[in-house]
Protein backbone atom coordinates (compact mmCIF):
# COMPACT_ATOMS: atom_id res chain seq x y z
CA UNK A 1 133.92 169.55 88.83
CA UNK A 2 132.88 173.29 89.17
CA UNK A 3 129.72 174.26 87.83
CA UNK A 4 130.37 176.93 84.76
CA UNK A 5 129.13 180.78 85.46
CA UNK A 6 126.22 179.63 83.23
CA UNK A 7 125.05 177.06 85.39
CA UNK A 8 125.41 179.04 88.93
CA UNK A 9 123.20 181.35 87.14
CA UNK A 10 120.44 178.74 86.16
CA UNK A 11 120.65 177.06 89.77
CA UNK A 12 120.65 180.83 90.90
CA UNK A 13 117.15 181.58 88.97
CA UNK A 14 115.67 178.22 89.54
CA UNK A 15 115.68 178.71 93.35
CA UNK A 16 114.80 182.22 93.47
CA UNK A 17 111.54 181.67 90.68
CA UNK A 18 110.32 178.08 91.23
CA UNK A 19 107.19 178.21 90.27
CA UNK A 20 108.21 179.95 86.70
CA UNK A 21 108.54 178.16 83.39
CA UNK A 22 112.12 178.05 81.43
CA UNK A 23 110.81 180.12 78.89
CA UNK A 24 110.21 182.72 81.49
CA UNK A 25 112.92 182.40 83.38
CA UNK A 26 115.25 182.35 79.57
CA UNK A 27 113.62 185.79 79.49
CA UNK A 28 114.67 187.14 82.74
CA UNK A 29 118.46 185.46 82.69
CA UNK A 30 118.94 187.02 79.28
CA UNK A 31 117.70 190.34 79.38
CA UNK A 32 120.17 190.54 82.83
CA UNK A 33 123.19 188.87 81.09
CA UNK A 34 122.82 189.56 77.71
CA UNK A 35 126.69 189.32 77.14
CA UNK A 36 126.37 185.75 78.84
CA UNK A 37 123.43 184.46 77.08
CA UNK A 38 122.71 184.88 73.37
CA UNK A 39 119.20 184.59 73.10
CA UNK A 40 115.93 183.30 74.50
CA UNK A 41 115.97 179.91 72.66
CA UNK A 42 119.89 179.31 73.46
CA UNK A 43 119.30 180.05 77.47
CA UNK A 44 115.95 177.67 77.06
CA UNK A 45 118.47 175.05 76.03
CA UNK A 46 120.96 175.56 78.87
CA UNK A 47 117.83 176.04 81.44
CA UNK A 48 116.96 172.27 80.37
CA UNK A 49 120.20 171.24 79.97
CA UNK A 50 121.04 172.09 83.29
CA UNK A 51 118.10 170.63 85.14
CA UNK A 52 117.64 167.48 82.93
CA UNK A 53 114.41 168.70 81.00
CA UNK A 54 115.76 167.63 77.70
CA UNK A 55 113.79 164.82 77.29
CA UNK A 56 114.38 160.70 77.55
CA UNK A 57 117.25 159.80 75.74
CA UNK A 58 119.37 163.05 77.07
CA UNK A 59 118.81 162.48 80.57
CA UNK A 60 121.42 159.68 81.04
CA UNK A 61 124.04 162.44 80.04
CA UNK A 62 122.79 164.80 83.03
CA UNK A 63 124.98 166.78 85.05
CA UNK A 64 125.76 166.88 88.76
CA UNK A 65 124.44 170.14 89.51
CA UNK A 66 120.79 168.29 88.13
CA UNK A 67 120.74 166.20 91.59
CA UNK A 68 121.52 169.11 93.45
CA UNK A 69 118.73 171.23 92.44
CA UNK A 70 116.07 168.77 92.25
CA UNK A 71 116.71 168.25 96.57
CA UNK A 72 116.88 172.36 96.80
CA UNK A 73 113.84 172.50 94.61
């Protein structure tokens, strides 16, 4: 399956910042793709989504592109 634009975007932030926290990094992806992603709370969401911060129960439902950043990471 091919990652959505969204998630080439997170992966794309995550490497370049990894020392920053998903709030930060929410800030930076959507002041630079505002047309992409909504707000700060809604890109938070996708940020954790995407790299299987969501908490216990929602990890069992994480994606592909999870195992690949955690190696890069």
């Amino acid at each position: 399956m091919k990652p959505t634009l969204k998630a080439e975007y997170v992966r794309e932030y995550k490497l370049k910042y990894p020392n920053h926290s998903n709030y930060t990094l929410a800030r930076l992806l959507n002041k630079e793709h505002p047309l992409l992603f909504d707000n700060i709370e809604a890109t938070r969401s996708s940020i954790r989504y995407y790299t299987g911060n969501n908490g216990h129960r929602n990890r069992k439902f994480k994606t592909p592109f999870y195992d690949e950043l955690r190696k890069q990471i």
